[in-house]
Protein backbone atom coordinates (compact mmCIF):
# COMPACT_ATOMS: atom_id res chain seq x y z
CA UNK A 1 0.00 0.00 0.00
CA UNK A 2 1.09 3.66 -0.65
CA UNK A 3 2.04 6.25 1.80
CA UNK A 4 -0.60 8.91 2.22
CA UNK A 5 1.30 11.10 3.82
CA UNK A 6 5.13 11.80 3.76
CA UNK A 7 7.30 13.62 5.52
CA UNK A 8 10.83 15.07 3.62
CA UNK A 9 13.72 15.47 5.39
CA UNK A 10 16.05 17.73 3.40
CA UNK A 11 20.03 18.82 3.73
CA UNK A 12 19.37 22.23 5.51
CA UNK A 13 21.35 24.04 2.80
CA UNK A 14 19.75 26.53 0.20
CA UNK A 15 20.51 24.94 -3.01
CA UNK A 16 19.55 21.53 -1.67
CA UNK A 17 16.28 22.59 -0.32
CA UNK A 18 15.33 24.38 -3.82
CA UNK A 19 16.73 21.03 -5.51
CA UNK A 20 14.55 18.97 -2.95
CA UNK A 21 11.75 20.06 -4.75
CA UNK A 22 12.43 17.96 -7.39
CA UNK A 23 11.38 15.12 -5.33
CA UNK A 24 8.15 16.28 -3.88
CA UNK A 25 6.99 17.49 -7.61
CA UNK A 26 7.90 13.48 -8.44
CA UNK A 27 5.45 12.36 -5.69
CA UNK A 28 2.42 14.51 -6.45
CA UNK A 29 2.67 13.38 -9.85
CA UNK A 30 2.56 9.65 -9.23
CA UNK A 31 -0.02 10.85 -6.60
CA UNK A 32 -1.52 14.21 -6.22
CA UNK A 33 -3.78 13.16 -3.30
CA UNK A 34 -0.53 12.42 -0.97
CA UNK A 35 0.54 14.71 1.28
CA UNK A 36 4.12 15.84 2.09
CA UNK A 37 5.19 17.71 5.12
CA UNK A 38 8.93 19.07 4.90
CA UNK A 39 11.32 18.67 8.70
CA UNK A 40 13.62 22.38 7.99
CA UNK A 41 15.20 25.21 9.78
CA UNK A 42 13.23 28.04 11.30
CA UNK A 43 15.23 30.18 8.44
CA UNK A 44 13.89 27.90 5.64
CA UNK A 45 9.92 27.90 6.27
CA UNK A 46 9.35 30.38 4.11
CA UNK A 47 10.84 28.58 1.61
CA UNK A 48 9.04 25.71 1.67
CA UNK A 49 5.72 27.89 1.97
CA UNK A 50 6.72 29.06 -1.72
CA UNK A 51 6.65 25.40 -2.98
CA UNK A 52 2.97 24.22 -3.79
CA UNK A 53 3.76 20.59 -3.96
CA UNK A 54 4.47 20.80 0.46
CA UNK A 55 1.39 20.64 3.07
CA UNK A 56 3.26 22.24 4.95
CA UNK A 57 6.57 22.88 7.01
CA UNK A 58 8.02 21.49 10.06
CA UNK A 59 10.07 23.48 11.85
CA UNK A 60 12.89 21.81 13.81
CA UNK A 61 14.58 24.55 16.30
CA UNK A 62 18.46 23.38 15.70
CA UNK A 63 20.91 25.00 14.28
CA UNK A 64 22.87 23.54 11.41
CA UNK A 65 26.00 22.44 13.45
CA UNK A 66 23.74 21.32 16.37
CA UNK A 67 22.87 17.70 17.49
CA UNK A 68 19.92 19.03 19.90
CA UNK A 69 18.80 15.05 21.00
CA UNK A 70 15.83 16.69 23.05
CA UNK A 71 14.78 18.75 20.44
CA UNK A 72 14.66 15.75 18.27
CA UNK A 73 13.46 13.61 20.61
CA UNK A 74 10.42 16.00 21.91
CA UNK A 75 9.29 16.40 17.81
CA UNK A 76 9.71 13.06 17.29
CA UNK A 77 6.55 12.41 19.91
CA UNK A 78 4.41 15.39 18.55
CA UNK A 79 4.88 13.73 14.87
CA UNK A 80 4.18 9.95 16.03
CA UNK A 81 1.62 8.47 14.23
CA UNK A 82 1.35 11.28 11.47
CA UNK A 83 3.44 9.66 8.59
CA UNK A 84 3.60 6.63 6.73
CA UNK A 85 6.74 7.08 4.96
CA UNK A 86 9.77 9.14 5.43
CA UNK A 87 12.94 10.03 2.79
CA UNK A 88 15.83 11.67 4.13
CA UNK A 89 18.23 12.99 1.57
CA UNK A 90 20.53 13.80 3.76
CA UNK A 91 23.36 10.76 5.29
CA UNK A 92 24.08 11.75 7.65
CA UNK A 93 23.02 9.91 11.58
CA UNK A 94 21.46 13.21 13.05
CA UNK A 95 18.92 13.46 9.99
CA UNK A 96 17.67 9.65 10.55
CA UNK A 97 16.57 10.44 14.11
CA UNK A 98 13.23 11.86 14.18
CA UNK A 99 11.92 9.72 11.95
CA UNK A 100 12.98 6.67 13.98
CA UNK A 101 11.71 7.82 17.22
CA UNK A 102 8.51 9.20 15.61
CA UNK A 103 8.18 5.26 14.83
CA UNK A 104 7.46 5.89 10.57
CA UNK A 105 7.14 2.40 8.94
CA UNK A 106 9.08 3.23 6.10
CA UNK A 107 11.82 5.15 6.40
CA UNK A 108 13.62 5.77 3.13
CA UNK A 109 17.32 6.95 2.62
CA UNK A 110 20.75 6.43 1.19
CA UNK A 111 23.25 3.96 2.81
CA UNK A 112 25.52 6.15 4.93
CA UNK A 113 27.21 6.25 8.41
CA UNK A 114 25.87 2.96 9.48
CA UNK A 115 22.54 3.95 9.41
CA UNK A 116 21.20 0.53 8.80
CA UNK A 117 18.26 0.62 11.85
CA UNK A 118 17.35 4.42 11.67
CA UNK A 119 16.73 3.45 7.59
CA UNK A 120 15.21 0.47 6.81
CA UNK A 121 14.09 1.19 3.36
CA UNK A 122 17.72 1.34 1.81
CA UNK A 123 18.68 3.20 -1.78
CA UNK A 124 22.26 2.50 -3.24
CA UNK A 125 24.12 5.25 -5.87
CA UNK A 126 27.11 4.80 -7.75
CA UNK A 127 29.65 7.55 -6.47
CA UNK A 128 28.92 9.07 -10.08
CA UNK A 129 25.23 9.53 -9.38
CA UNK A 130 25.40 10.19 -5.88
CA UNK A 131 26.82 14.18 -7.61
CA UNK A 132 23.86 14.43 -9.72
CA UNK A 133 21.95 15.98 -6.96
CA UNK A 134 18.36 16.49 -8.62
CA UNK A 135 18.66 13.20 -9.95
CA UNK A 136 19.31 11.21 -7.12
CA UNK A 137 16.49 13.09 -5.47
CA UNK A 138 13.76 11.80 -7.37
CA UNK A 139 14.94 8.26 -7.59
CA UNK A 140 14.73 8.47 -3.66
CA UNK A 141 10.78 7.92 -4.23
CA UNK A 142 9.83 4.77 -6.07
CA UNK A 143 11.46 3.80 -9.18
CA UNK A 144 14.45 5.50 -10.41
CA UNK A 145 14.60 7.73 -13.01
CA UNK A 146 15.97 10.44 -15.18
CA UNK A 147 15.20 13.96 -14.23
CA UNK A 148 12.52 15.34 -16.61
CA UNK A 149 11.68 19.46 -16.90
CA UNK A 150 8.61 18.43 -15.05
CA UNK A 151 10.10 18.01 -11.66
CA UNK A 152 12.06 21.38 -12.26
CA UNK A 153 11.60 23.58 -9.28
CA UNK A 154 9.45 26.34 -9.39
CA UNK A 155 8.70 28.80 -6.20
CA UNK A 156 5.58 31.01 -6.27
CA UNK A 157 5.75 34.61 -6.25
CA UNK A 158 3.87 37.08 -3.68
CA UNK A 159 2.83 40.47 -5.06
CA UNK A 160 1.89 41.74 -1.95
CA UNK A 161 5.97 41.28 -0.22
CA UNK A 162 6.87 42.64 -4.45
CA UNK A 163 5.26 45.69 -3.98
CA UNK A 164 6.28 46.18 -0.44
CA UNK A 165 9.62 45.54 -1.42
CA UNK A 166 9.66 47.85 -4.22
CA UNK A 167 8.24 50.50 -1.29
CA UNK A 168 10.60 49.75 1.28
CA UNK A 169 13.92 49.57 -0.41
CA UNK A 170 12.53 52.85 -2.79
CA UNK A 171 13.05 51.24 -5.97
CA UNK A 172 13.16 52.80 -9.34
CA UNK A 173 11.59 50.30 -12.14
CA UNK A 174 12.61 52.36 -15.07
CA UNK A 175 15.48 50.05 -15.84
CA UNK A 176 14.85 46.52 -15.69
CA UNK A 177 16.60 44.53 -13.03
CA UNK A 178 19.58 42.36 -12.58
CA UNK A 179 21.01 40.44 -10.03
CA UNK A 180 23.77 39.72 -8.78
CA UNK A 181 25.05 37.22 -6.23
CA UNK A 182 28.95 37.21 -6.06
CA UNK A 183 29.09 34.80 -2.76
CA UNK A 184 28.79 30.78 -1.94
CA UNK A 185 28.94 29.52 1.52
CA UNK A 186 30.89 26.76 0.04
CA UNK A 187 34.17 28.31 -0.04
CA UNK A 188 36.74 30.78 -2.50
CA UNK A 189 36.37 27.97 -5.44
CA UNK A 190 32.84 28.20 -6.03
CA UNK A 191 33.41 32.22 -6.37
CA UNK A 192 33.76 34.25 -9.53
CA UNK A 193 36.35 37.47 -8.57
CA UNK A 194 35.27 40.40 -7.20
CA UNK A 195 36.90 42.34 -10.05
CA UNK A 196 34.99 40.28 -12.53
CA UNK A 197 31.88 41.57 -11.02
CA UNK A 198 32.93 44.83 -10.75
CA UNK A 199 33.97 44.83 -14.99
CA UNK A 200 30.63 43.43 -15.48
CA UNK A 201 28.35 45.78 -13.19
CA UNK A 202 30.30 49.09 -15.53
CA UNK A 203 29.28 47.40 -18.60
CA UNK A 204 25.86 46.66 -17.38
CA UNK A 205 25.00 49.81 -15.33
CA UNK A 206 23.84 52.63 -17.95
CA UNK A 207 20.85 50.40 -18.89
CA UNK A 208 19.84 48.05 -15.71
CA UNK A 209 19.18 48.75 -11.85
CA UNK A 210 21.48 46.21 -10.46
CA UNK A 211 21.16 44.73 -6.87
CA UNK A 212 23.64 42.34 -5.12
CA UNK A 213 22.07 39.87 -2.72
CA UNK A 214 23.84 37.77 -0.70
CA UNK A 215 23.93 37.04 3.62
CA UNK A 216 25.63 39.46 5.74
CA UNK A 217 28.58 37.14 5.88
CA UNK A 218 28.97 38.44 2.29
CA UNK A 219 28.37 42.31 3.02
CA UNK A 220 31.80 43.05 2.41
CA UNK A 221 31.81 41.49 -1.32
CA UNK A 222 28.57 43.59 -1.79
CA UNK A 223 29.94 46.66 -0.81
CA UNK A 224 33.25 45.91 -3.14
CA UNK A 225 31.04 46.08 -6.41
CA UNK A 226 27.86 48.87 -5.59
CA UNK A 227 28.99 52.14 -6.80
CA UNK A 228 25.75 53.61 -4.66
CA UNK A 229 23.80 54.08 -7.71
CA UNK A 230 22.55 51.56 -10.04
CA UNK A 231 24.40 48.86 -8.37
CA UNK A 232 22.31 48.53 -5.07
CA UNK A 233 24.11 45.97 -2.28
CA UNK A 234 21.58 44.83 -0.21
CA UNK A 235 23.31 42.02 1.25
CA UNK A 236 22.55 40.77 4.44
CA UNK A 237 19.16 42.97 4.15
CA UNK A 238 16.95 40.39 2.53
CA UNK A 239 15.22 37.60 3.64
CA UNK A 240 14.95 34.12 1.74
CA UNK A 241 11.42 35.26 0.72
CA UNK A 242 11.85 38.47 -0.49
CA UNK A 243 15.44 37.38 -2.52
CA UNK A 244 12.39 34.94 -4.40
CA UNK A 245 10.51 38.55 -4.91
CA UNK A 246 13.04 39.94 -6.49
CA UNK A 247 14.47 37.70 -8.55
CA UNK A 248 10.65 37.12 -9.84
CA UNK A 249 10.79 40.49 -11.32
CA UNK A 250 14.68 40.44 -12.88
CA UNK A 251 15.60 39.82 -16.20
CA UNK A 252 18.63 38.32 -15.35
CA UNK A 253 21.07 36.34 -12.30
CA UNK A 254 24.10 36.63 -12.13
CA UNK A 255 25.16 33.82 -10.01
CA UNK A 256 28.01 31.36 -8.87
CA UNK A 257 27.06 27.92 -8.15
CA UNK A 258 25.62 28.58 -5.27
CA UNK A 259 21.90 28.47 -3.19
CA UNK A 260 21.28 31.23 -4.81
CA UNK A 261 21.60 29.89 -7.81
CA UNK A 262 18.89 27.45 -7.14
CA UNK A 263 17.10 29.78 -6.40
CA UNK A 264 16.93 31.88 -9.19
CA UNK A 265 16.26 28.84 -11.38
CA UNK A 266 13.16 28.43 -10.00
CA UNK A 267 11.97 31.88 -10.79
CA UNK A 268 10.81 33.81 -13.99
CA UNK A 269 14.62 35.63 -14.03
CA UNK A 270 16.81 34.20 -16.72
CA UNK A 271 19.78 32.55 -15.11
CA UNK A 272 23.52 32.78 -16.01
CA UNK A 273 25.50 30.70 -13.92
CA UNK A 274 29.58 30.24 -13.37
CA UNK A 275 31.16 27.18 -11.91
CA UNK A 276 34.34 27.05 -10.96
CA UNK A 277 35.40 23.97 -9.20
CA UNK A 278 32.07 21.96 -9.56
CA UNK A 279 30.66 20.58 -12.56
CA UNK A 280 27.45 22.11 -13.95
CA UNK A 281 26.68 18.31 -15.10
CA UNK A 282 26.03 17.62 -12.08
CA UNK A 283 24.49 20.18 -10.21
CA UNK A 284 23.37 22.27 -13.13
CA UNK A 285 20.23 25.40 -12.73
CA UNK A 286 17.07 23.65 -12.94
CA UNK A 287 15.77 25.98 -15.91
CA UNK A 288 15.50 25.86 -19.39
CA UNK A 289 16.01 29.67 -18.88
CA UNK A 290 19.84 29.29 -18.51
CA UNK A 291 23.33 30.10 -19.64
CA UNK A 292 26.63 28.59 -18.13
CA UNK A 293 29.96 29.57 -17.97
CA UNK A 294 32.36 26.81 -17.54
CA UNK A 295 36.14 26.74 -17.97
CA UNK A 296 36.99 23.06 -17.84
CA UNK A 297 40.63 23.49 -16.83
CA UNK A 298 43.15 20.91 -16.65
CA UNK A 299 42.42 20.12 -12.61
CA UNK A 300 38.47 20.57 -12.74
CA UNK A 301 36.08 19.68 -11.54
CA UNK A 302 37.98 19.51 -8.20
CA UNK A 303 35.31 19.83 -5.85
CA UNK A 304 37.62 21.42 -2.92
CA UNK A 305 37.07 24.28 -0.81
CA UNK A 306 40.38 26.22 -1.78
CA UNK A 307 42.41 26.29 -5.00
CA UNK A 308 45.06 23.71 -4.10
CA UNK A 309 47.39 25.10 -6.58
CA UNK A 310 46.46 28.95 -6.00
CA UNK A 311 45.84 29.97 -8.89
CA UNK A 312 42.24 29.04 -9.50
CA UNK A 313 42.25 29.36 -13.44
CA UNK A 314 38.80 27.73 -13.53
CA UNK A 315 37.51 30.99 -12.15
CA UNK A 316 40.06 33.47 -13.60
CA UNK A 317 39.62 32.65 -16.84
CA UNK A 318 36.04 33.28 -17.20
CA UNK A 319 36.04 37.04 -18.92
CA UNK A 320 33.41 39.42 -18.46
CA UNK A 321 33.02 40.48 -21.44
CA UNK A 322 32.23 36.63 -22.45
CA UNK A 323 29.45 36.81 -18.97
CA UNK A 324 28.40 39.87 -20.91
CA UNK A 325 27.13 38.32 -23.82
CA UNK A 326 24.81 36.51 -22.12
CA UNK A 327 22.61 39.54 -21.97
CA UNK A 328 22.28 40.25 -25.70
């Protein structure tokens, strides 16, 4: 028999969350009458509110780095009995948990850190497919398969935070709209140079508004590339919500591969996407909508944090002027 109702547990990181979407757009179309509840962060409920596929969100008040065992524990009781089936995308032991203790029959997941009684509905990837993100998300539920456009992620605007938005941050709509988001919590490799977006922002600047979004971790970046003018920081000013806003009503993103990314591919905002030390094969913008810039050096796709070598040429060698094409 079926589950009825399903609860998601996701990797609590942007992209992944966005990606994770994938899945639960697989499950309504096998079944539309199931319904799927979604185990985040306080910071991601709004998020998942955007995504029409989820019931709903449950809030689990950890943060990322935490283990919190009566936190889990105390949720686990309040969801007993709710769910038939869990999949947790995640491997690691801490994202198991609640599911076991809330006592879910099936409880669905990759093989991982010796999980074998928290999981007891077992799914096995080749290290190759285990990268391809979106696809190994929506072979997590029934059969595998390929990822088709139709389980591309796509989060719902609200015109009533737009126009506050446009209100509160006293925005001028006679130029249409760019964005750009210079940062990725990954690490230096995932990140186009500031100069880069600097050359591109003066080429760009007589005929769009442009605004840099990123956290406030990133403020610094943001502040390197607005001129105060049409090249708007607001980093560390916007929430998760209202970065889905804004990005509804741009023409273009200007991204590394990063959450934000993700993000942006599930909006109406064209993407154009660099990659550096990561492979946009396997982790590519879920949009048809797209353009990618991708200098396959003779060391990529590395996958580290840091340049080993210094130099990072997969990054460097990306011109602007080449970015700039992208918007002709």
């Amino acid at each position: 028999m079926s589950a009825k109702n399903i609860l998601i547990v996701p990797q609590n990181w942007l992209g992944d969350i966005v990606m994770a979407q994938t899945l639960l757009k697989k499950i309504k179309n096998k079944n539309k009458s199931i319904n799927i509840d979604v185990l985040v962060e306080p910071v991601f409920e709004e998020l998942i509110n955007r995504m029409p596929e989820a019931n709903r969100a449950i809030v689990l008040n950890c943060k990322h780095s935490e283990l919190g065992l009566g936190k889990r524990f105390r949720l686990a009781k309040q969801l007993s009995g709710t769910y038939d089936q869990s999949i947790v995308l995640s491997r690691s032991i801490k994202s198991a948990l609640i599911p076991y203790l809330a006592k879910i029959p099936i409880r669905t997941g990759e093989r991982g850190e010796s999980r074998y009684i928290l999981i007891n509905d077992l799914k096995s990837f080749s290290r190759e497919d285990r990268r391809k993100t979106a696809y190994r998300y929506v072979s997590m539920y029934s059969e595998k398969e390929e990822l088709d456009e139709k389980y591309f992620p796509t989060l719902e605007a609200d015109p009533e935070n737009t126009n506050n938005l446009i209100s509160n941050l006293g925005l001028k709509l006679d130029k249409k709209i760019v964005i750009f988001a210079p940062g990725a919590a990954f690490g230096p490799s995932k990140m186009w140079p500031v100069n880069k977006f600097k050359e591109l922002g003066s080429k760009l600047e007589n005929n769009f508004l442009i605004l840099i979004l990123g956290s406030k971790n990133e403020a610094h970046i943001g502040e390197q590339i607005a001129n105060g003018r049409s090249i708007i920081s607001l980093c560390g000013k916007t929430s998760i919500k209202d970065a889905i806003d804004l990005m509804h009503i741009s023409e273009f993103c200007v991204s590394n591969d990063s959450g934000l990314m993700h993000l942006a591919s599930a909006t109406k905002t064209k993407s154009i996407s660099i990659y550096g030390a990561t492979s946009p094969d396997l982790t590519p913008p879920l949009t048809n909508n797209k353009e990618i810039h991708y200098v396959k050096a003779s060391c990529s796709p590395c996958f580290e944090k840091i340049c080993k070598y210094g130099h990072y040429n997969c990054l460097v060698e990306i011109q602007a002027d080449d970015v700039f094409k992208s918007f002709k």
